[in-house]
C-alpha atoms as a PDB file:
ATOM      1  CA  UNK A   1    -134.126-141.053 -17.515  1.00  0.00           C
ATOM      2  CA  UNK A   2    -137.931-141.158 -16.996  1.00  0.00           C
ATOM      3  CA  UNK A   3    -138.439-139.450 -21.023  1.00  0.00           C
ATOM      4  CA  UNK A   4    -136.488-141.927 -22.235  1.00  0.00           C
ATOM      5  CA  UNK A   5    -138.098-145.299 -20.429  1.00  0.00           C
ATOM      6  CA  UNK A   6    -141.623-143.365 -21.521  1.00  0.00           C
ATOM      7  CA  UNK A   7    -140.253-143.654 -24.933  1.00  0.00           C
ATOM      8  CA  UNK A   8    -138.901-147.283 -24.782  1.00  0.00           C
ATOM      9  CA  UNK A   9    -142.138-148.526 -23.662  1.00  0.00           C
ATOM     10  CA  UNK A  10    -144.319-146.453 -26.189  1.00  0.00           C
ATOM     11  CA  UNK A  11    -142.048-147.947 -28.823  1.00  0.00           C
ATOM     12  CA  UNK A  12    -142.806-151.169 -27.453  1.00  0.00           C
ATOM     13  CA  UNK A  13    -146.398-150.783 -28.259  1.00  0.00           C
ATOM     14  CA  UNK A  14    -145.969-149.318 -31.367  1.00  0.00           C
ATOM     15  CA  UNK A  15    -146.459-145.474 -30.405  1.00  0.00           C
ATOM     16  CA  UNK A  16    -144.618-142.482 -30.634  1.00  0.00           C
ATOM     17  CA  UNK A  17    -143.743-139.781 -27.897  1.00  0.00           C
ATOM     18  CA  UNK A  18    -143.483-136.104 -29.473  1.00  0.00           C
ATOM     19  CA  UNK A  19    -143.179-133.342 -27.347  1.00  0.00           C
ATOM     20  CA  UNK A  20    -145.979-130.263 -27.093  1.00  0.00           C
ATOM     21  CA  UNK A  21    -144.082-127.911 -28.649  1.00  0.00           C
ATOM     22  CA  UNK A  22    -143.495-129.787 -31.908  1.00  0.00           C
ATOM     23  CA  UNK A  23    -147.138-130.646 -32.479  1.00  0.00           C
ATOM     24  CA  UNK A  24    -147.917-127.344 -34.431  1.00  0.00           C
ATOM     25  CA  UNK A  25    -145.232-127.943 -37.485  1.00  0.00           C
ATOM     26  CA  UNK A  26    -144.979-131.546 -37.166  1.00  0.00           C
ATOM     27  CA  UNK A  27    -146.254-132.044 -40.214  1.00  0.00           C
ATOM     28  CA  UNK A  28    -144.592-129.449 -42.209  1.00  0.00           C
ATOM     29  CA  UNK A  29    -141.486-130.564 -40.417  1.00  0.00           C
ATOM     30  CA  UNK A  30    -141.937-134.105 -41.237  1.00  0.00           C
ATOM     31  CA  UNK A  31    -142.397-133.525 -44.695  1.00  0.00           C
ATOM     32  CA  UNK A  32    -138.977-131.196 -45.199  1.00  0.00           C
ATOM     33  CA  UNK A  33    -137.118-133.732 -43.392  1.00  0.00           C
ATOM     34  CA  UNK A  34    -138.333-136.283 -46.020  1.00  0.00           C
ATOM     35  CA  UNK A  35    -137.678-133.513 -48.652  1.00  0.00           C
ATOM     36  CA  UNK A  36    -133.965-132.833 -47.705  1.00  0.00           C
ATOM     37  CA  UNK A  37    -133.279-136.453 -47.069  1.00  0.00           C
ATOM     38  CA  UNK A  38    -134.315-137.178 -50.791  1.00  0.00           C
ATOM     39  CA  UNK A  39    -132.633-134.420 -52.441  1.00  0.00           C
ATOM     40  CA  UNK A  40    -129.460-134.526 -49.998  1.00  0.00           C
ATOM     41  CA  UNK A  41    -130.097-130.698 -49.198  1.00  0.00           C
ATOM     42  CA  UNK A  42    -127.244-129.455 -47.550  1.00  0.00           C
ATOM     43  CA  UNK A  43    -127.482-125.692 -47.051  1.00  0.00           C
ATOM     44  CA  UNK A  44    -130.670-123.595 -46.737  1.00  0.00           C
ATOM     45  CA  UNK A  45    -131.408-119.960 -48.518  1.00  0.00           C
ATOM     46  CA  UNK A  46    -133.992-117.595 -46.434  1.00  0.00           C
ATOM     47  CA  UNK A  47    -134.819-114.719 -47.650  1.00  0.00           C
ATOM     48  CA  UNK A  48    -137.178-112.538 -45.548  1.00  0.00           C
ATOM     49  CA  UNK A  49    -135.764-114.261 -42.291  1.00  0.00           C
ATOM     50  CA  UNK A  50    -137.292-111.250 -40.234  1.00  0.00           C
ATOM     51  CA  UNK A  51    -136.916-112.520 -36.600  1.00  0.00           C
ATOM     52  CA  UNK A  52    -135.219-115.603 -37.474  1.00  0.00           C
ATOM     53  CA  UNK A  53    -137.726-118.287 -37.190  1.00  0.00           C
ATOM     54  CA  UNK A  54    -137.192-120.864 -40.158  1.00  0.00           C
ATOM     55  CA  UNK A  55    -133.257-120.278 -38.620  1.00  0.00           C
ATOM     56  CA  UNK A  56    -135.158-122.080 -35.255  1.00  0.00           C
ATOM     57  CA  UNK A  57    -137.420-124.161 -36.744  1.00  0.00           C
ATOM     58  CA  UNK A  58    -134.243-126.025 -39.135  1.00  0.00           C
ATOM     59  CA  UNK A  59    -131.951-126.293 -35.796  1.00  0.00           C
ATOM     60  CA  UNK A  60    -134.326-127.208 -33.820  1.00  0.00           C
ATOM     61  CA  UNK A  61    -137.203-129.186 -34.926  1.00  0.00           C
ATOM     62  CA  UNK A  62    -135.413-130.403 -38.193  1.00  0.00           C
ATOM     63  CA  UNK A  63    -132.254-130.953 -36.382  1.00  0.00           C
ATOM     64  CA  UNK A  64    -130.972-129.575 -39.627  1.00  0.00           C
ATOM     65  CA  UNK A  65    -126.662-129.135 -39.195  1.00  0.00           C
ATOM     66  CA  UNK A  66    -126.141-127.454 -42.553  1.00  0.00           C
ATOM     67  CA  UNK A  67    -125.347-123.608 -43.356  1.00  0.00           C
ATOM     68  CA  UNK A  68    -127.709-121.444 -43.296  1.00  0.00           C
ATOM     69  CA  UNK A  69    -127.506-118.279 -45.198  1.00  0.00           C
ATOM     70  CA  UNK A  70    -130.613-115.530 -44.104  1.00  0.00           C
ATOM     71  CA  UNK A  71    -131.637-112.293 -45.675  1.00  0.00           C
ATOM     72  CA  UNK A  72    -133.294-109.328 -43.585  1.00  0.00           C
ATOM     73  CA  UNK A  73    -133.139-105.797 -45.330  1.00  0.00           C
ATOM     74  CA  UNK A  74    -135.174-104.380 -41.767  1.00  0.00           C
ATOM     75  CA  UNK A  75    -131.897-102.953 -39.759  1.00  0.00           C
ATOM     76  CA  UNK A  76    -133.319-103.825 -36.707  1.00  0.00           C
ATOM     77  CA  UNK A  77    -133.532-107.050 -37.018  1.00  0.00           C
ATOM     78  CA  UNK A  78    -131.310-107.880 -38.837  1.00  0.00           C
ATOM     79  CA  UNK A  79    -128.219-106.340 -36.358  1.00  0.00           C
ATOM     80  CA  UNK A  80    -130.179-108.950 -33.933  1.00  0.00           C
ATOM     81  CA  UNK A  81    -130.023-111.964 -36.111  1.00  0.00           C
ATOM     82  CA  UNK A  82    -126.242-110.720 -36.411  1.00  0.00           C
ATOM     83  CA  UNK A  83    -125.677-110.973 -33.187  1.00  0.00           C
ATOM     84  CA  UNK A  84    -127.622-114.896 -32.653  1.00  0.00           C
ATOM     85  CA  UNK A  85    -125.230-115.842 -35.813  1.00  0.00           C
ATOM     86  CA  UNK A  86    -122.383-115.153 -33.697  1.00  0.00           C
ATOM     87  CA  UNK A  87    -123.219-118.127 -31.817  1.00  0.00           C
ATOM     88  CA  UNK A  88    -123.926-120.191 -34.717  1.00  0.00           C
ATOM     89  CA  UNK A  89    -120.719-120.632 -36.987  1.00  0.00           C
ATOM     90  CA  UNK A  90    -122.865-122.554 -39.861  1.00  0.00           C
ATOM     91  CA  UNK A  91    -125.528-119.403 -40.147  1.00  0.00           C
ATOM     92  CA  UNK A  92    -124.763-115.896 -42.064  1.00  0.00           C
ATOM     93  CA  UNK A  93    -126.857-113.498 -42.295  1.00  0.00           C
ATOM     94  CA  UNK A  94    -127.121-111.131 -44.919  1.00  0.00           C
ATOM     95  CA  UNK A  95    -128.557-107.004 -43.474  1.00  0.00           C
ATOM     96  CA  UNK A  96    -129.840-106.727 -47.061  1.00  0.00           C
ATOM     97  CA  UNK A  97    -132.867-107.312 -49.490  1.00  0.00           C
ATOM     98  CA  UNK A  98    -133.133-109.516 -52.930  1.00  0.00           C
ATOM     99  CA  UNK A  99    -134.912-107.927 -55.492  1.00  0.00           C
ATOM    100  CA  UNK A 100    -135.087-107.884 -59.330  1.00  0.00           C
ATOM    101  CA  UNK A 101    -132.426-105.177 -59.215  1.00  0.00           C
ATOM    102  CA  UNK A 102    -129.085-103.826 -57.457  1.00  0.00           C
ATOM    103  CA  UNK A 103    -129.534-100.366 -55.674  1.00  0.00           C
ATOM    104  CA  UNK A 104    -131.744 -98.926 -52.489  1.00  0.00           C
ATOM    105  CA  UNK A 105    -134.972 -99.018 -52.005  1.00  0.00           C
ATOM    106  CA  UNK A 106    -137.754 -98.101 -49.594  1.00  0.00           C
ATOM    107  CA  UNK A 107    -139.353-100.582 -47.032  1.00  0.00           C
ATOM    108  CA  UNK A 108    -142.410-100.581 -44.725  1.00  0.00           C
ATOM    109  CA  UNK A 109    -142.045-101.523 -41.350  1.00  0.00           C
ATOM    110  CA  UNK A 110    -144.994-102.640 -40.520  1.00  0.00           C
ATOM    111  CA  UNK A 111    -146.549-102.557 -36.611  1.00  0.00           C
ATOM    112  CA  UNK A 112    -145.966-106.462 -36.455  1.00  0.00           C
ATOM    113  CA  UNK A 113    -142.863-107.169 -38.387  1.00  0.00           C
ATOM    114  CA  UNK A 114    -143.871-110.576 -39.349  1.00  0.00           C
ATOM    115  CA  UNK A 115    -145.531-107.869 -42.118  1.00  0.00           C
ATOM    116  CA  UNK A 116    -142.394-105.875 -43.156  1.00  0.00           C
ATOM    117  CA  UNK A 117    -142.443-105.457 -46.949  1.00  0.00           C
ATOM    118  CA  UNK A 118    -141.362-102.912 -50.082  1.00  0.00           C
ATOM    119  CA  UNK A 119    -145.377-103.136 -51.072  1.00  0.00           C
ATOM    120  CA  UNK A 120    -148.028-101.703 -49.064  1.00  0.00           C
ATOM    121  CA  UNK A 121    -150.831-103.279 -47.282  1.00  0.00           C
ATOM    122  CA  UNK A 122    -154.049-102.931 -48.733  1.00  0.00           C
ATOM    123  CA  UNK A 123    -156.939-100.771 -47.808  1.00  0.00           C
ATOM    124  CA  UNK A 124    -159.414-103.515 -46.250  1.00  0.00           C
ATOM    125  CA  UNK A 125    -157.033-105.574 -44.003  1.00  0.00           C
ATOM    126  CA  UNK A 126    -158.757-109.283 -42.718  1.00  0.00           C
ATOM    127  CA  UNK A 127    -158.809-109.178 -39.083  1.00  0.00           C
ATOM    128  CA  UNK A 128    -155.795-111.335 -38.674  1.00  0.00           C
ATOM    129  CA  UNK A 129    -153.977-108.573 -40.433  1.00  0.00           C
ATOM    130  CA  UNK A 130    -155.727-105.414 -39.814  1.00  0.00           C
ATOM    131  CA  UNK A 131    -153.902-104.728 -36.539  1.00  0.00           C
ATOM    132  CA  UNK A 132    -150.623-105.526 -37.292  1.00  0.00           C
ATOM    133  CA  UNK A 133    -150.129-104.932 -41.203  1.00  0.00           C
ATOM    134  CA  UNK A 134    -150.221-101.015 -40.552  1.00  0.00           C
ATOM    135  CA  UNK A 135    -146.560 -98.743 -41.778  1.00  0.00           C
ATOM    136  CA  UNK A 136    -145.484 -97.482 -38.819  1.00  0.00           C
ATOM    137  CA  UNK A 137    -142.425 -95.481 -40.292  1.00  0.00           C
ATOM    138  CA  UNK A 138    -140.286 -96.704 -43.546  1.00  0.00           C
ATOM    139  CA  UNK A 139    -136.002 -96.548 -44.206  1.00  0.00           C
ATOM    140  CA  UNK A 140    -134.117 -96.935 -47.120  1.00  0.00           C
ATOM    141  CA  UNK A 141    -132.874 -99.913 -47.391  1.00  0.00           C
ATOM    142  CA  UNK A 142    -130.064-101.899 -49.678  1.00  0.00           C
ATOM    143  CA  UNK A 143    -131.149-104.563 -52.103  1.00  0.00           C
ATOM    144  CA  UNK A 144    -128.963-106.839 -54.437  1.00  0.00           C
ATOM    145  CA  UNK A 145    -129.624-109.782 -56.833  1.00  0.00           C
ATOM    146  CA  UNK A 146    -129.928-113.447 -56.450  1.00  0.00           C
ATOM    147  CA  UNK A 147    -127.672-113.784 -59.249  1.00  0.00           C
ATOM    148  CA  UNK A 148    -124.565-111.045 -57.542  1.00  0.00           C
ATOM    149  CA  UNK A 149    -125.249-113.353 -54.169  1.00  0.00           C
ATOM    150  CA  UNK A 150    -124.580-116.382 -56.280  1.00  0.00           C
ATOM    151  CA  UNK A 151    -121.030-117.075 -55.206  1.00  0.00           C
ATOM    152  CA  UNK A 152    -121.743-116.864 -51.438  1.00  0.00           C
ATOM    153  CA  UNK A 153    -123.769-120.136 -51.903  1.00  0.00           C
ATOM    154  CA  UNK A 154    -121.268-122.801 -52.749  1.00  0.00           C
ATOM    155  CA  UNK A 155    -123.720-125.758 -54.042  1.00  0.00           C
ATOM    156  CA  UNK A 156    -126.858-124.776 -55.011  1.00  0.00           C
ATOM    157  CA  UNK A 157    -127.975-128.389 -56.609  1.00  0.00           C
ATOM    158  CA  UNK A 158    -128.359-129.381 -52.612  1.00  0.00           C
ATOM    159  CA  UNK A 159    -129.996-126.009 -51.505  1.00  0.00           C
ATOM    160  CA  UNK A 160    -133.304-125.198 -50.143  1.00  0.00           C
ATOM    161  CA  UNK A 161    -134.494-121.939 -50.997  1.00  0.00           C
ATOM    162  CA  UNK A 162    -136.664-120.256 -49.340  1.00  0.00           C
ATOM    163  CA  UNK A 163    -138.234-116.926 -49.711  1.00  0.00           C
ATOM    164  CA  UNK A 164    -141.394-115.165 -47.864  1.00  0.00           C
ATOM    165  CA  UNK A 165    -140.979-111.690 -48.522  1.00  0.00           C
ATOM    166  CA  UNK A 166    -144.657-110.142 -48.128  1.00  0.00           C
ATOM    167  CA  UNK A 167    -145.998-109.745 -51.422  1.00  0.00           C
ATOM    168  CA  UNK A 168    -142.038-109.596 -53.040  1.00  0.00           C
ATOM    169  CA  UNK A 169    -141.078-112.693 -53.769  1.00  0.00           C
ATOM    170  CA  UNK A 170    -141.814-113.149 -57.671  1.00  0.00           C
ATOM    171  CA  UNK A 171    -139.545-109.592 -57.613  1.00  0.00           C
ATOM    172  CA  UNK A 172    -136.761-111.982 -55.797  1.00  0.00           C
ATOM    173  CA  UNK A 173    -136.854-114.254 -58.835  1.00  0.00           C
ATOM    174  CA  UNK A 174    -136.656-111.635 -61.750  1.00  0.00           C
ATOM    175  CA  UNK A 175    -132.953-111.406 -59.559  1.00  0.00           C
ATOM    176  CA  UNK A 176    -131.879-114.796 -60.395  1.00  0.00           C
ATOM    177  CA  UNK A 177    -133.909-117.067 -62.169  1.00  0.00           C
ATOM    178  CA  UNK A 178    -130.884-119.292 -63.141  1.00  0.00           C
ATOM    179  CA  UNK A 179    -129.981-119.431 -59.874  1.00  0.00           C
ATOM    180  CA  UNK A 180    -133.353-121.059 -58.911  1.00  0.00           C
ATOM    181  CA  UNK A 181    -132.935-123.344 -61.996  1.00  0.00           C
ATOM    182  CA  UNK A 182    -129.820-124.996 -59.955  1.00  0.00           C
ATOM    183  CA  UNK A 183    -132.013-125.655 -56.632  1.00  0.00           C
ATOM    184  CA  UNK A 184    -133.884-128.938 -56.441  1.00  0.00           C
ATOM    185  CA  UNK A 185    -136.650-127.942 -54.230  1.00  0.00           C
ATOM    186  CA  UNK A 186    -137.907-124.483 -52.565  1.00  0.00           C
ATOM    187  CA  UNK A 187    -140.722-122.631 -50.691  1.00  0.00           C
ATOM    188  CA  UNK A 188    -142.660-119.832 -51.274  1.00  0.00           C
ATOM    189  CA  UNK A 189    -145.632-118.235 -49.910  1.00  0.00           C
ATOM    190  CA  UNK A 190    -149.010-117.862 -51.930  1.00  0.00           C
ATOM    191  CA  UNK A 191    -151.847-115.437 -51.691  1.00  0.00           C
ATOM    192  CA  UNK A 192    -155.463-116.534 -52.537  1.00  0.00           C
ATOM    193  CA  UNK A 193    -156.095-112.761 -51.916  1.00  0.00           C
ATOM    194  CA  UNK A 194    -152.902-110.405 -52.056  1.00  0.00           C
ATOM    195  CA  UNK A 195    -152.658-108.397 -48.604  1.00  0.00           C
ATOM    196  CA  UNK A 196    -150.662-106.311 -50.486  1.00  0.00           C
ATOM    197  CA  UNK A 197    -151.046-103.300 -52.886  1.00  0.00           C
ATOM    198  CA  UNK A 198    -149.219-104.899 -56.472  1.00  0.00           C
ATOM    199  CA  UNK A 199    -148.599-108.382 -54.757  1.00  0.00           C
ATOM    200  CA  UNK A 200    -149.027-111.338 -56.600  1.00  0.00           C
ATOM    201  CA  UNK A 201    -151.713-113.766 -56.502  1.00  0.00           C
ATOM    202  CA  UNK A 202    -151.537-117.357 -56.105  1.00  0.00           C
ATOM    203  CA  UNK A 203    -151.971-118.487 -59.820  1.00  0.00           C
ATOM    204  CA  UNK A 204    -149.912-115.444 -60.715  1.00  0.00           C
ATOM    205  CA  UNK A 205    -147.173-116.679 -58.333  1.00  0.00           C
ATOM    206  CA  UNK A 206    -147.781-120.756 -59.276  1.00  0.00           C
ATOM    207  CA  UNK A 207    -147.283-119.722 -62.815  1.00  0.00           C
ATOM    208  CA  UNK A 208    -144.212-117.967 -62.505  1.00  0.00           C
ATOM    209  CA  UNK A 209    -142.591-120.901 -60.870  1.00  0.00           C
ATOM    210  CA  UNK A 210    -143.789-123.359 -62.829  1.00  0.00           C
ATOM    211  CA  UNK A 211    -142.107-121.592 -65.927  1.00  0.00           C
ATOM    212  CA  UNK A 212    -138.811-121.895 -64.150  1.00  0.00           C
ATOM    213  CA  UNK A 213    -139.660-125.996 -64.028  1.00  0.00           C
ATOM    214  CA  UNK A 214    -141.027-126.457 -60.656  1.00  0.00           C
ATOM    215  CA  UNK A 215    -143.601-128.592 -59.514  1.00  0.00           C
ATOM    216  CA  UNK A 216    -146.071-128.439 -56.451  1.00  0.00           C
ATOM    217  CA  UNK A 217    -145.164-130.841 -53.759  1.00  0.00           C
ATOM    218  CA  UNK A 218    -147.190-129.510 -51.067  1.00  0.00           C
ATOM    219  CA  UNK A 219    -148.992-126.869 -49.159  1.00  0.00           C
ATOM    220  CA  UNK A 220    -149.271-125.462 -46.036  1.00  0.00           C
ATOM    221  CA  UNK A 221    -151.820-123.377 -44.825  1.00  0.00           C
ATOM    222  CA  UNK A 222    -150.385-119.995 -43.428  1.00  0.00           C
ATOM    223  CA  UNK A 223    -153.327-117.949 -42.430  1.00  0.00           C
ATOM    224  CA  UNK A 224    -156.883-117.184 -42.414  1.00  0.00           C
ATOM    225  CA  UNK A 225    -159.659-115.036 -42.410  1.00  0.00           C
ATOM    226  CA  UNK A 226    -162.541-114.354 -39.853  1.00  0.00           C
ATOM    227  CA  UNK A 227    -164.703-117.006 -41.453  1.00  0.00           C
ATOM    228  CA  UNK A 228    -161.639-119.249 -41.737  1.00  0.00           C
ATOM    229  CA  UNK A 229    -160.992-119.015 -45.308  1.00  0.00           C
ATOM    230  CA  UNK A 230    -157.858-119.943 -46.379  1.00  0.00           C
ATOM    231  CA  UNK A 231    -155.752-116.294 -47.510  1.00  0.00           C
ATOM    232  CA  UNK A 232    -152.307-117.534 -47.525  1.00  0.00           C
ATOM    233  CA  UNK A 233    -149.925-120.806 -48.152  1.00  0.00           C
ATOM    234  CA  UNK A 234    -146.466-121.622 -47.477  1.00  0.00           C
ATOM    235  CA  UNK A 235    -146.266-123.692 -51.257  1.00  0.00           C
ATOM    236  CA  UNK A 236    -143.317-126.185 -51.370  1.00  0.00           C
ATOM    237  CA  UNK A 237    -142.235-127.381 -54.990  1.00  0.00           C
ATOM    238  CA  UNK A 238    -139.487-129.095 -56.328  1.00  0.00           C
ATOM    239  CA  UNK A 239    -137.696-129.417 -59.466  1.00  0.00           C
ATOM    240  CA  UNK A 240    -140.878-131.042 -62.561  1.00  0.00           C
ATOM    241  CA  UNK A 241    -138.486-133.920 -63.749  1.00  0.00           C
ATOM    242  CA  UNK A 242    -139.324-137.134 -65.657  1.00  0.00           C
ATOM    243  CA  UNK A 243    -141.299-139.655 -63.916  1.00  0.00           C
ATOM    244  CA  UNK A 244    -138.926-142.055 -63.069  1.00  0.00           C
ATOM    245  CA  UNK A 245    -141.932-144.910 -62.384  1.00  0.00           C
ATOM    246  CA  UNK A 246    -143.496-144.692 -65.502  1.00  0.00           C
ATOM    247  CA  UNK A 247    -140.196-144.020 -68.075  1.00  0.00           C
ATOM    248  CA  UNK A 248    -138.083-146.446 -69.714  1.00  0.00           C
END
């Protein structure tokens, strides 16, 4: 009762109540809500879910209703997000990897998993990395192609795809890069400096996407180093068509 009379009255003088919480990704949040209005997105991709936390951010700071379909090749945690899903009848998740090929393959666990990945860290870790980017033990794990997965997704022209795999996400789209042709928008994260041994950099990863005709919309920074340099972007683009203002 009281939230909603402080909201009333802030409306009535032209402000806007948001709660704590939402502060951090408001803008990011904003900006795919604007996204998936405009390109009608109705189911989401993640690959690299890990913990599950684009799962939470879509349900409940988007207030996204859609299905969600999540890849997690770490066992662990992906019999956990197995077990959230069976809560959630529009989210299925996936206890595999993408890759550029169909097979096994080995993966780091990393002392933080946020870190997980098939590539290694490299030697000289920032400090926002050095304690938790460290192998801890690795497993064999299985891996398939964005173009085999194809048929689980049944309308990829109003998908967002979404992949943040450490370092392996250019090797996700050598697995299906007519897949990604279909999507109208996706994200990806970008390294000014790879944190990983073979990863790509930013221009190497820009340029790879732009080949498949995407466009940068926006980014968000990710991380840092000690001396607050930027290291690492969440990168949003959508599909480089015509532009409908200036044609005709």
């Amino acid at each position: 009762m009281l939230s909603n009379t402080v909201r009333y009255v802030a409306d009535q003088i032209g402000f806007e109540v948001i709660a704590n919480w939402r502060l951090p990704n408001l803008s990011y949040t904003r900006r795919l809500q604007g996204l998936f209005k405009h390109f009608g997105i109705t189911s989401v991709i993640d690959v690299g879910a890990n913990a599950g936390g684009f799962r939470d951010q879509l349900r409940n700071e988007l207030g996204f209703p859609g299905p969600i379909y999540s890849f997690e090749p770490d066992p662990t945690l992906g019999a956990a997000l197995a077990q959230r899903a069976a809560l959630d009848p529009k989210w299925t998740v996936f206890p595999m990897a993408l890759g550029a090929s169909t097979g096994t393959m080995t993966f780091n666990i990393m002392k933080n998993s946020v870190y997980n990945s098939f590539l290694p860290p490299t030697a000289m870790q920032p400090g926002v990395f050095g304690h938790g980017n460290v192998v801890i033990r690795t497993v064999d794990v299985e891996m398939r192609t964005l173009a085999e997965m194809a048929s689980a997704f049944p309308d990829l022209k109003h998908t967002y795809f979404k992949v943040d795999t450490q370092g392996f996400d250019l090797e996700v789209l050598k697995g299906g890069p007519d897949v990604l042709c279909q999507v109208p928008a996706l994200q990806t994260e970008v390294s000014l400096k790879p944190q990983y041994l073979g990863g790509p950099t930013m221009k190497e990863s820009l340029a790879a996407f732009t080949e498949l005709g995407f466009a940068i919309a926006d980014l968000f920074l990710v991380s840092t180093d000690n001396d607050h340099r930027a290291l690492e972007f969440d990168c949003i683009m959508v599909r480089d068509l015509p532009d409908t203002a200036s044609s005709g």
